[in-house]
PDB file of N, CA and C in Angstrom:
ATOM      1  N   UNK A   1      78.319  45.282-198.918  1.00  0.00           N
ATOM      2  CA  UNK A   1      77.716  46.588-198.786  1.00  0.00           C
ATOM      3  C   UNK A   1      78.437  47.535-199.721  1.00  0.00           C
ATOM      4  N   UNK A   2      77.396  48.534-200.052  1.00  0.00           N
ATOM      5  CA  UNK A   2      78.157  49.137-200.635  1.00  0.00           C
ATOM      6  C   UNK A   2      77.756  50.733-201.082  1.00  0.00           C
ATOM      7  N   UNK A   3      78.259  51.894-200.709  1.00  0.00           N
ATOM      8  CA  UNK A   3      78.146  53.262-200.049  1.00  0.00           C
ATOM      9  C   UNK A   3      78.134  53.616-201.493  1.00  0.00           C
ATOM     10  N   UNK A   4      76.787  54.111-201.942  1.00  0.00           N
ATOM     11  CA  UNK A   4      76.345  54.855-203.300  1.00  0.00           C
ATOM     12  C   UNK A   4      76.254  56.240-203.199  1.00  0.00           C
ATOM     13  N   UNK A   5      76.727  56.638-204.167  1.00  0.00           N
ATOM     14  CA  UNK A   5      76.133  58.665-204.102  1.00  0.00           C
ATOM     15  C   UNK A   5      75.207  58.735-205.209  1.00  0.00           C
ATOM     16  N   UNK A   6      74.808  60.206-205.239  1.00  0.00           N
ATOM     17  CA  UNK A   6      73.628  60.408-206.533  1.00  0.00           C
ATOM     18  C   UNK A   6      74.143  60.079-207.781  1.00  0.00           C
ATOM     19  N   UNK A   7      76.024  60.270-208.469  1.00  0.00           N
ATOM     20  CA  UNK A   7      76.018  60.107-209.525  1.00  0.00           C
ATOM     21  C   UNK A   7      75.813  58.476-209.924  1.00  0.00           C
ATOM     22  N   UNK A   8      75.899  58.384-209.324  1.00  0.00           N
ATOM     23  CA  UNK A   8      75.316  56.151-209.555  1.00  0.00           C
ATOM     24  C   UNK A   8      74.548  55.944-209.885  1.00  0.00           C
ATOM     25  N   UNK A   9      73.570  56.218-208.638  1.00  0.00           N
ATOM     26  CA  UNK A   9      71.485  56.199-208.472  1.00  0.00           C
ATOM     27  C   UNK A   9      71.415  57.070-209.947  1.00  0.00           C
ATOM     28  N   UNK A  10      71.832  58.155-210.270  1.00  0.00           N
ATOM     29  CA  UNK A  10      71.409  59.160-211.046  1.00  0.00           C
ATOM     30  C   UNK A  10      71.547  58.339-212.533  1.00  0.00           C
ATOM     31  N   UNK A  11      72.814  57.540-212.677  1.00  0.00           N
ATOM     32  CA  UNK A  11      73.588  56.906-214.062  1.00  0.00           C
ATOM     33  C   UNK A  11      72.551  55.443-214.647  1.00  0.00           C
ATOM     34  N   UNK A  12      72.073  55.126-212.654  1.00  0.00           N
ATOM     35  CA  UNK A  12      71.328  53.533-213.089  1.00  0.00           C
ATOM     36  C   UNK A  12      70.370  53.823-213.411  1.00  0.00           C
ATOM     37  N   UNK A  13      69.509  54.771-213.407  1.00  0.00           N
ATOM     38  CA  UNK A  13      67.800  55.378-213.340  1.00  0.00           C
ATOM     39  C   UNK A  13      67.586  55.395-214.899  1.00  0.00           C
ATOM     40  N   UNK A  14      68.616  56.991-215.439  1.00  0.00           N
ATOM     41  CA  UNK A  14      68.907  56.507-216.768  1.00  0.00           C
ATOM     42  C   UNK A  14      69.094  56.274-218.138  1.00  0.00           C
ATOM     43  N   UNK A  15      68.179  54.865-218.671  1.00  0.00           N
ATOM     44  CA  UNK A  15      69.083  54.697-219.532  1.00  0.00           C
ATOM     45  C   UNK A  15      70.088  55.560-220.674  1.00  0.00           C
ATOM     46  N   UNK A  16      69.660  56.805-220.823  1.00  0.00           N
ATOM     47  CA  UNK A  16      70.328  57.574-221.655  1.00  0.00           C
ATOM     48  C   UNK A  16      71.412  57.976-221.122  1.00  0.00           C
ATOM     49  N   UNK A  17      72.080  57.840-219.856  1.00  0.00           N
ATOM     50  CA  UNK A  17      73.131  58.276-219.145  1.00  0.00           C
ATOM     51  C   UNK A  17      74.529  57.089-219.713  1.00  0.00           C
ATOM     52  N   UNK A  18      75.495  57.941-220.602  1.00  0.00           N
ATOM     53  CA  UNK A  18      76.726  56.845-220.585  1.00  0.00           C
ATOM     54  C   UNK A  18      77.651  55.925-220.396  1.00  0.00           C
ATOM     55  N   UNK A  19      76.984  56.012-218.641  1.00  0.00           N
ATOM     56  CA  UNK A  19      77.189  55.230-217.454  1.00  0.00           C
ATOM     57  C   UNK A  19      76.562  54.135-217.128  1.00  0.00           C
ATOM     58  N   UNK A  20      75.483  54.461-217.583  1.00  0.00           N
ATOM     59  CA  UNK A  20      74.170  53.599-217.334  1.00  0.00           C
ATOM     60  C   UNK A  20      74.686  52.019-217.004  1.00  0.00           C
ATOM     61  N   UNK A  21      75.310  51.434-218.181  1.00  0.00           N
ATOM     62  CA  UNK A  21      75.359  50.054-218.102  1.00  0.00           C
ATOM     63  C   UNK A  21      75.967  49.739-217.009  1.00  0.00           C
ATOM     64  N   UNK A  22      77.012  50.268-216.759  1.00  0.00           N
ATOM     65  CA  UNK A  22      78.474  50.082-215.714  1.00  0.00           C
ATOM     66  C   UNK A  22      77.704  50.148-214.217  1.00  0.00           C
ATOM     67  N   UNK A  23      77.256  51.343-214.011  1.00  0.00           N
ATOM     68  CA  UNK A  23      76.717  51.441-212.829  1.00  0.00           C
ATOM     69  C   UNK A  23      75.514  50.381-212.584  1.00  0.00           C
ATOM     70  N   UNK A  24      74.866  50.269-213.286  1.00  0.00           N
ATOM     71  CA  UNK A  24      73.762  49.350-213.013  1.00  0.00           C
ATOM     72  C   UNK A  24      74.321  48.094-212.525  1.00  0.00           C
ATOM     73  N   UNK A  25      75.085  47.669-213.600  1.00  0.00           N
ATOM     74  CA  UNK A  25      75.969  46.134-213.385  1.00  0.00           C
ATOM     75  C   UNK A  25      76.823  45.978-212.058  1.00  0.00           C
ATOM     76  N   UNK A  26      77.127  47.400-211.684  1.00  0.00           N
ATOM     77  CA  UNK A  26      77.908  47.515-210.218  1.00  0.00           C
ATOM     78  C   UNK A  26      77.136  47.018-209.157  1.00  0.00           C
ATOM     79  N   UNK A  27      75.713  47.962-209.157  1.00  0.00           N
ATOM     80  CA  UNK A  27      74.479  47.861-208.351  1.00  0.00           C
ATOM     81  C   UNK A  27      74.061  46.548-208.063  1.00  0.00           C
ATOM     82  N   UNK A  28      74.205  45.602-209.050  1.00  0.00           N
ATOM     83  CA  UNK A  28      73.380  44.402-209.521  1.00  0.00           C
ATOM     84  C   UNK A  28      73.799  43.300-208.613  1.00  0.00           C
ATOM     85  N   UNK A  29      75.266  43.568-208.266  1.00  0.00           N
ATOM     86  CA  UNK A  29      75.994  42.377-207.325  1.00  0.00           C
ATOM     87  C   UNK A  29      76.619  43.105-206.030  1.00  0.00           C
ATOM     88  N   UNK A  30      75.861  44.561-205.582  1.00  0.00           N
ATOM     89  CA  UNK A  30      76.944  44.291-205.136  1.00  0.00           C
ATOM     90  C   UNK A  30      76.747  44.421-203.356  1.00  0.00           C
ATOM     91  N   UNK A  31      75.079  43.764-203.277  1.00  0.00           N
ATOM     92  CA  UNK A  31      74.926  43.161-202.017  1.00  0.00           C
ATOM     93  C   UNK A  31      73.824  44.761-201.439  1.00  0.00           C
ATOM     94  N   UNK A  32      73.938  44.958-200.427  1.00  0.00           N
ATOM     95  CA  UNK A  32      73.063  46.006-199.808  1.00  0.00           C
ATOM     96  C   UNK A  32      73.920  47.147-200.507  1.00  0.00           C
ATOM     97  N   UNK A  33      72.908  48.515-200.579  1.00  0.00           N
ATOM     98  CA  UNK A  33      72.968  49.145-200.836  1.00  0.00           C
ATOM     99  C   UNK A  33      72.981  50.841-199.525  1.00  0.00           C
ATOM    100  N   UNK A  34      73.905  51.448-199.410  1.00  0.00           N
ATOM    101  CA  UNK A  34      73.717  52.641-198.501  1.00  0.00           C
ATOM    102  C   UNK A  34      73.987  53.689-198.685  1.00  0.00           C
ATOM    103  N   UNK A  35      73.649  54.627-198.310  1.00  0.00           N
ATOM    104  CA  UNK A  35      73.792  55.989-198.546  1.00  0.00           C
ATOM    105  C   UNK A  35      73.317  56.993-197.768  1.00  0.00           C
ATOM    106  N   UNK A  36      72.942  58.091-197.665  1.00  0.00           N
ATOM    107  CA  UNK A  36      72.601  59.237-196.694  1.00  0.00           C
ATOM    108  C   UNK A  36      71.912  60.108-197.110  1.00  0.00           C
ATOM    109  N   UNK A  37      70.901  60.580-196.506  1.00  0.00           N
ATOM    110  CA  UNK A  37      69.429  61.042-196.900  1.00  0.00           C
ATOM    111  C   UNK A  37      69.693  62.189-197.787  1.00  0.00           C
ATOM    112  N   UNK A  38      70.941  63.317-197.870  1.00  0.00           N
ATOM    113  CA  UNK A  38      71.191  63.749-198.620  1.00  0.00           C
ATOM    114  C   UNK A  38      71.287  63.552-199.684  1.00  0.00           C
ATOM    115  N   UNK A  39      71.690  62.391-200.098  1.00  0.00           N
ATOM    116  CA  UNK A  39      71.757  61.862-201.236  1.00  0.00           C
ATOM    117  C   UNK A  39      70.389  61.633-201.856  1.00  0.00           C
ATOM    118  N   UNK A  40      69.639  60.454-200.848  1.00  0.00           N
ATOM    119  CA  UNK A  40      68.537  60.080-201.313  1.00  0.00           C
ATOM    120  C   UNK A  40      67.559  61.503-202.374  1.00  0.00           C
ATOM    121  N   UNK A  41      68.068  62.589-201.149  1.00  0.00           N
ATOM    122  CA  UNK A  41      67.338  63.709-201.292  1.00  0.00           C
ATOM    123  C   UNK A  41      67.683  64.693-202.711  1.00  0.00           C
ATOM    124  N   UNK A  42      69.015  64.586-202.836  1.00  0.00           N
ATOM    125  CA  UNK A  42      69.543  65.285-204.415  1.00  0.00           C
ATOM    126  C   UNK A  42      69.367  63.984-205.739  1.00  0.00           C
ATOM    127  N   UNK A  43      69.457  62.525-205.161  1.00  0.00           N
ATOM    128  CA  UNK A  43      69.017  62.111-206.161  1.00  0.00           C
ATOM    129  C   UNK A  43      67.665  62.042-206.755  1.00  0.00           C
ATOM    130  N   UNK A  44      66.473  61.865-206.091  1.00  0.00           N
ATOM    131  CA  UNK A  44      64.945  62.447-206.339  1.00  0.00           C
ATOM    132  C   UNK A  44      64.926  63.752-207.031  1.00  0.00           C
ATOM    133  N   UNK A  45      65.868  64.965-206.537  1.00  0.00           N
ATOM    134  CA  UNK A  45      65.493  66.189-207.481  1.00  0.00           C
ATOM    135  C   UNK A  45      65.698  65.861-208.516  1.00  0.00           C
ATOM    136  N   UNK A  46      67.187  65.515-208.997  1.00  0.00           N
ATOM    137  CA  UNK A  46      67.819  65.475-209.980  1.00  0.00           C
ATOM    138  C   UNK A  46      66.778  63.918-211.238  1.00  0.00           C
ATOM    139  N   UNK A  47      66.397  62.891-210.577  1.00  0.00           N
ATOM    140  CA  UNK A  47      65.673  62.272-211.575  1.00  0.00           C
ATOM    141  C   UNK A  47      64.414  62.899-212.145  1.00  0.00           C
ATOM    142  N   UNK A  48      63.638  63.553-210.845  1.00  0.00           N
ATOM    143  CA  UNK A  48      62.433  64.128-211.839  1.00  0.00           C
ATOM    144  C   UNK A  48      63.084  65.200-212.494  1.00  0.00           C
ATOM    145  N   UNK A  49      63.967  66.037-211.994  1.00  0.00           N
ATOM    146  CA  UNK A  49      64.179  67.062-213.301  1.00  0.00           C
ATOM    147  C   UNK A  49      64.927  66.526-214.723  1.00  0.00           C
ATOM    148  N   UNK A  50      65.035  65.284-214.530  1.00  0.00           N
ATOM    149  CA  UNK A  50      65.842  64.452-215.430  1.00  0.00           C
ATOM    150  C   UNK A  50      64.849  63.610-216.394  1.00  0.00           C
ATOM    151  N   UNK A  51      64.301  63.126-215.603  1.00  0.00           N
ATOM    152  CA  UNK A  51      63.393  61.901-216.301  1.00  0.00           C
ATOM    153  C   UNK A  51      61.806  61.841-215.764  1.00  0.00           C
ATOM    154  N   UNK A  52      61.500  63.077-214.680  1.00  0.00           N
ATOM    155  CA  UNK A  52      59.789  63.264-214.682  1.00  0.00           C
ATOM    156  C   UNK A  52      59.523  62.255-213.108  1.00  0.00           C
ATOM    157  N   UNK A  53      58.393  62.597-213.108  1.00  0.00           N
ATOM    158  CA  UNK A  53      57.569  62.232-211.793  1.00  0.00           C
ATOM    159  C   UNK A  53      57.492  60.742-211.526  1.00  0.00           C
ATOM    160  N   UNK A  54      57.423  60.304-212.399  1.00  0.00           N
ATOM    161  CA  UNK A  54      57.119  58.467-212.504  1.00  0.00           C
ATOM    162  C   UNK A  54      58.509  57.887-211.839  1.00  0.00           C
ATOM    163  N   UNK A  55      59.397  58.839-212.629  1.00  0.00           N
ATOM    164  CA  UNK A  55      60.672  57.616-212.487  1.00  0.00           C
ATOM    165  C   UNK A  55      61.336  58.189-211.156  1.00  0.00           C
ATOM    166  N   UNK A  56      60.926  59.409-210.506  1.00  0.00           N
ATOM    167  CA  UNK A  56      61.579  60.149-209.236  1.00  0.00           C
ATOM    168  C   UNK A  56      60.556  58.950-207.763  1.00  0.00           C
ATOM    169  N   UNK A  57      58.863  58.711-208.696  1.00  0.00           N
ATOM    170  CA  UNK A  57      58.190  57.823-207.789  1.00  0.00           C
ATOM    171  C   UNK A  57      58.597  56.427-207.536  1.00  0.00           C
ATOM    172  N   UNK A  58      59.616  56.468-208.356  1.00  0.00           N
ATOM    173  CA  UNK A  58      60.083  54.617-209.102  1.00  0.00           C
ATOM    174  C   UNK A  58      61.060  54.827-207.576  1.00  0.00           C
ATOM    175  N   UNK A  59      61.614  55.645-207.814  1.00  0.00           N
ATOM    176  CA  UNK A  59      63.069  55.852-206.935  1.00  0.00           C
ATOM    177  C   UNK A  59      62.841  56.220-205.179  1.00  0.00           C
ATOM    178  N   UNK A  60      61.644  56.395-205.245  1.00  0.00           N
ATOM    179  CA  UNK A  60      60.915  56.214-203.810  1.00  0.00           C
ATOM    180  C   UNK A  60      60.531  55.089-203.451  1.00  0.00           C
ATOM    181  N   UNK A  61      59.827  54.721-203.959  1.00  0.00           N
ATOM    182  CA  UNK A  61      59.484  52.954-203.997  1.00  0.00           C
ATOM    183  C   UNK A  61      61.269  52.205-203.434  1.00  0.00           C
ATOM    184  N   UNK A  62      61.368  52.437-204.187  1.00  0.00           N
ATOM    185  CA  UNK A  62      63.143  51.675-204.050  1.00  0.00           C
ATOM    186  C   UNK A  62      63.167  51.982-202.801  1.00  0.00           C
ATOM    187  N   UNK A  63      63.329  53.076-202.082  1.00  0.00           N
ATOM    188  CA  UNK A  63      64.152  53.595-200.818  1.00  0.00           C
ATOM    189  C   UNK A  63      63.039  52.997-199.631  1.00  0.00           C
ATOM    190  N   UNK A  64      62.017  53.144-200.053  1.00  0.00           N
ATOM    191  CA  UNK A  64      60.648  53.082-199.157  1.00  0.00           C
ATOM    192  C   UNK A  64      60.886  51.450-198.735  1.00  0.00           C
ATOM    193  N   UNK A  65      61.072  50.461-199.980  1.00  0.00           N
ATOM    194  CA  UNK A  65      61.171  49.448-200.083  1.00  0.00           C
ATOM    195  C   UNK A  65      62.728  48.644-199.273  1.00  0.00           C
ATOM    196  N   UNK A  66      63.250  49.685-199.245  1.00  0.00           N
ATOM    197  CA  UNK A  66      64.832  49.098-198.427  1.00  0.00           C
ATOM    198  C   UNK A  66      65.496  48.768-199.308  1.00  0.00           C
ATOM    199  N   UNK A  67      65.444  48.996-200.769  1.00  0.00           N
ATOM    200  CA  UNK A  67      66.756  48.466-201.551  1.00  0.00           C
ATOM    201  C   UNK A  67      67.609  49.434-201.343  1.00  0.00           C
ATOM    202  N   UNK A  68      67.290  50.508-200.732  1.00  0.00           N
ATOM    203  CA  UNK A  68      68.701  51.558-200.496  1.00  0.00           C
ATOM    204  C   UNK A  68      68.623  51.867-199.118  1.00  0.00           C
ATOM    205  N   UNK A  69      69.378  50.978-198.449  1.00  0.00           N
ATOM    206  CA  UNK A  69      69.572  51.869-197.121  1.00  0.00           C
ATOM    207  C   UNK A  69      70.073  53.425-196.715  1.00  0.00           C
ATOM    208  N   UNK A  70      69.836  53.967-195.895  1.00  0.00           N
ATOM    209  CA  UNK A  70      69.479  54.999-195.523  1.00  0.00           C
ATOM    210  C   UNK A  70      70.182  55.210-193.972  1.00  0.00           C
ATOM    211  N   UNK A  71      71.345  55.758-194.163  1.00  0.00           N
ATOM    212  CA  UNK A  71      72.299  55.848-192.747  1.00  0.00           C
ATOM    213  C   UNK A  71      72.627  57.454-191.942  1.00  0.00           C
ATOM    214  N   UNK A  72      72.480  57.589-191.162  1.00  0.00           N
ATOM    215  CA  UNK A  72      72.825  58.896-190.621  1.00  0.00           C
ATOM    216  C   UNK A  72      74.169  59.669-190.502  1.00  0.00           C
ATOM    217  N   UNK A  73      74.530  60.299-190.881  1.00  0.00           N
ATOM    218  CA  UNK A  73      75.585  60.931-190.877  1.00  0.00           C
ATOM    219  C   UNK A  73      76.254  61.688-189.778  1.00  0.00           C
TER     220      UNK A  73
END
């Protein structure tokens, strides 16, 4: 398991982010994914104001889908 914040989600989404590779490759192994709706919630602003509607819908799909769990605080 492993407890993600927005600058991660924000670095793997992307590719123009300097981070990009690292974080992704982190993501890639490193079993379930969790975090807290806050997050979920600043990372969605921050991609569409980043990278537009498609890729903020990409990042719903994901959460909707359970690749990011979603824990209460």
């Amino acid at each position: 398991m492993l407890v993600v914040d927005t600058s991660v989600l924000l670095a793997a989404a992307d590719n123009a982010d300097p981070d990009h590779a690292s974080c992704t490759r982190a993501l890639e192994g490193a079993g379930p994914l969790v975090t807290t709706a806050l997050v979920i919630a600043e990372s969605a602003y921050l991609i569409r104001w980043q990278l537009g509607a498609a890729a903020e819908a990409a990042f719903f799909r994901a959460v909707a889908a359970g690749e990011i769990g979603v824990e209460p605080i």
